[in-house]
C-alpha atoms as a PDB file:
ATOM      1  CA  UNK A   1     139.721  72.339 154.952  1.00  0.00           C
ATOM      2  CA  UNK A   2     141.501  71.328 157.976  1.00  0.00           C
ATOM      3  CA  UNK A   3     142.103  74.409 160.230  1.00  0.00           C
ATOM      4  CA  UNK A   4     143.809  73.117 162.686  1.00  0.00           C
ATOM      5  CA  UNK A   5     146.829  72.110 160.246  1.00  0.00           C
ATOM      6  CA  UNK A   6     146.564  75.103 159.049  1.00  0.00           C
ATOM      7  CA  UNK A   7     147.558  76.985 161.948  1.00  0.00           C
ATOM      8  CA  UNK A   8     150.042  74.385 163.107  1.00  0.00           C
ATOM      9  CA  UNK A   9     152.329  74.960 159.978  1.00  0.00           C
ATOM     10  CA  UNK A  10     152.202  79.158 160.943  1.00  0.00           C
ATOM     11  CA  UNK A  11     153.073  78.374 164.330  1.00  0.00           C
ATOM     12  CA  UNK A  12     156.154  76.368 162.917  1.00  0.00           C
ATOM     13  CA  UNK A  13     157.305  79.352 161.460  1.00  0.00           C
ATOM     14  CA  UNK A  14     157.247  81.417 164.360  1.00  0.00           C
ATOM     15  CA  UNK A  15     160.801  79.708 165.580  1.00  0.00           C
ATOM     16  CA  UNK A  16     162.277  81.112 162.313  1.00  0.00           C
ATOM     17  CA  UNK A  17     161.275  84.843 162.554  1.00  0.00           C
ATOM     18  CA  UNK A  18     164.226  86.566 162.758  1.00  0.00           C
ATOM     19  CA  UNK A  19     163.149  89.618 165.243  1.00  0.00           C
ATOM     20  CA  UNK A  20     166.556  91.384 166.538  1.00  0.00           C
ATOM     21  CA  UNK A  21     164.137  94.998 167.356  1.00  0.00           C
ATOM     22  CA  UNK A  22     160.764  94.286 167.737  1.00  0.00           C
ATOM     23  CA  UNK A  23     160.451  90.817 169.670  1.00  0.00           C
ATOM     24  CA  UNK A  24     156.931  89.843 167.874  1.00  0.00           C
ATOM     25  CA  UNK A  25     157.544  87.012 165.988  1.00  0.00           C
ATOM     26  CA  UNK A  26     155.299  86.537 163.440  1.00  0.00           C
ATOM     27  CA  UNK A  27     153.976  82.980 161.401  1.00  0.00           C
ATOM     28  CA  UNK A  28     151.883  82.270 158.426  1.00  0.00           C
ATOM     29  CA  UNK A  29     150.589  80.072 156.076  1.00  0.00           C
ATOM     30  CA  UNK A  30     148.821  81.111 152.819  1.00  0.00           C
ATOM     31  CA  UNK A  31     146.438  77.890 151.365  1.00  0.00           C
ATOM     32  CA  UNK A  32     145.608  78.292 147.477  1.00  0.00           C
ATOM     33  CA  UNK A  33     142.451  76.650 146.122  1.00  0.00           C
ATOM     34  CA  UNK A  34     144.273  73.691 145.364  1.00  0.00           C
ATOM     35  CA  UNK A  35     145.316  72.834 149.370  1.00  0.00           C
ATOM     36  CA  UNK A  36     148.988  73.860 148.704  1.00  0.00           C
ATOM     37  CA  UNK A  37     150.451  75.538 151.844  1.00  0.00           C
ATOM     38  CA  UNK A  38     152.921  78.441 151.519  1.00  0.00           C
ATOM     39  CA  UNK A  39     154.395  79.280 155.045  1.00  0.00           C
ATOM     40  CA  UNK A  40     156.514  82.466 155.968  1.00  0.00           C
ATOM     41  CA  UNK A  41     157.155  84.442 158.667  1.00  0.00           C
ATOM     42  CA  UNK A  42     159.041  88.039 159.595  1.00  0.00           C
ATOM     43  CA  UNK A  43     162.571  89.600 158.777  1.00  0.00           C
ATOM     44  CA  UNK A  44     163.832  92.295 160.230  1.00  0.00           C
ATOM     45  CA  UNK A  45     166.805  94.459 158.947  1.00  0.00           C
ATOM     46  CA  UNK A  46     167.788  97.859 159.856  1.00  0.00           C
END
């Protein structure tokens, strides 16, 4: 397991964290037990 990728591929979501009210962008990445990386990262909407 390789951390440090890991939290590289959140902090590439943080740029798309679309954050009109609050201004805390937020990144993540989700590794299943087979090393595939899902990444996401905030929405807001009113």
């Amino acid at each position: 397991m390789d951390k440090k990728k890991y939290i590289e591929e959140a902090n590439k979501m943080l740029s798309k964290a679309y954050i009109p009210y609050s201004k805390f962008p937020v990144g993540a990445a989700l590794v299943t037990k087979e090393g595939k990386i899902y990444t996401g990262c905030n929405i807001e909407n009113a």
